[in-house]
Protein backbone atom coordinates (compact mmCIF):
# COMPACT_ATOMS: atom_id res chain seq x y z
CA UNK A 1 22.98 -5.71 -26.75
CA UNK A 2 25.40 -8.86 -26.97
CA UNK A 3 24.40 -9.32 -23.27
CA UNK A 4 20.87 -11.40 -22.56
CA UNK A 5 18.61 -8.92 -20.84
CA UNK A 6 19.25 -10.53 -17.31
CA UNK A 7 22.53 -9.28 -17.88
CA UNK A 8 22.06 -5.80 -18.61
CA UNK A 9 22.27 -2.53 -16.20
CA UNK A 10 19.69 -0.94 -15.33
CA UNK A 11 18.72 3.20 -15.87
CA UNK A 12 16.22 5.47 -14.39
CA UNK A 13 15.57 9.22 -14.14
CA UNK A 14 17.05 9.49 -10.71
CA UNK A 15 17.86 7.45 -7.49
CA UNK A 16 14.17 7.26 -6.33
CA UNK A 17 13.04 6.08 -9.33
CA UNK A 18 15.70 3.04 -9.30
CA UNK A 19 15.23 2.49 -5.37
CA UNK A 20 11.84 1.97 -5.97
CA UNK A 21 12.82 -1.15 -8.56
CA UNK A 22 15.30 -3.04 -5.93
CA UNK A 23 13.14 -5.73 -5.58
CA UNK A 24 13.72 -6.32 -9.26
CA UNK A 25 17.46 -5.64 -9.26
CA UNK A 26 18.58 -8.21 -6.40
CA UNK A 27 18.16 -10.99 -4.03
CA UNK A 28 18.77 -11.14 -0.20
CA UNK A 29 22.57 -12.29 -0.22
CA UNK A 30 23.37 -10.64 -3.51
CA UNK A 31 26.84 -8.50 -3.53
CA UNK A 32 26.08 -5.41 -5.46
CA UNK A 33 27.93 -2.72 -6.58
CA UNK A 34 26.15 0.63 -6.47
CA UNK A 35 28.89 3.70 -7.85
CA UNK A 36 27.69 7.23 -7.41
CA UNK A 37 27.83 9.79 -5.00
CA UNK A 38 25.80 10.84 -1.78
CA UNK A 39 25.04 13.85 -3.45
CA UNK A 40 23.01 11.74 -6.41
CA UNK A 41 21.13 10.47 -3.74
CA UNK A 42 23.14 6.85 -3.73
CA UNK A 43 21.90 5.88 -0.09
CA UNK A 44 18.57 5.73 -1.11
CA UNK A 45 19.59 3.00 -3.74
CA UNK A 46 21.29 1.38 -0.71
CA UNK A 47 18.81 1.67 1.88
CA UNK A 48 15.95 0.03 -0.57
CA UNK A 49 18.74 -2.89 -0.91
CA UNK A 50 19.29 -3.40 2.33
CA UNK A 51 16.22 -3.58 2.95
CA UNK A 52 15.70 -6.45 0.75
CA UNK A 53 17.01 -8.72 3.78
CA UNK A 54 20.52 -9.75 5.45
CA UNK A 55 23.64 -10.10 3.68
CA UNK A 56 25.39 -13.38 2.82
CA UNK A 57 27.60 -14.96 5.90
CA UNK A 58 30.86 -13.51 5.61
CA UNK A 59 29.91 -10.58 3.28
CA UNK A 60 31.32 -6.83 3.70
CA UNK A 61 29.49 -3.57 3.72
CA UNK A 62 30.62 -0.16 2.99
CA UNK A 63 29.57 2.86 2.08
């Protein structure tokens, strides 16, 4: 808790559950991490990012 809230991570039950929250996570042009595998369902945290608009000039994407 020495981090402001702003700051903190984030948990839910399961990959929909935190997909459905990207709005609240991120900003169009934000570079986010998101560790897990495909198996936990990880793309759907991805696609809901992506979603969220294009990426910053210049910025990479993997999966």
């Amino acid at each position: 808790e020495a981090l402001p809230p702003k700051f903190r991570g984030k948990w839910a039950e399961n990959s929909e559950a935190l997909a459905a929250e990207a709005d609240d996570l991120a900003r169009a042009g934000d570079v986010v991490l998101v560790k897990g595998s495909l198996g936990m369902g990880m793309r759907r945290i991805v696609d809901a990012l992506e979603a969220l608009g294009s990426p910053a000039s210049g910025a990479a994407h993997a999966v």
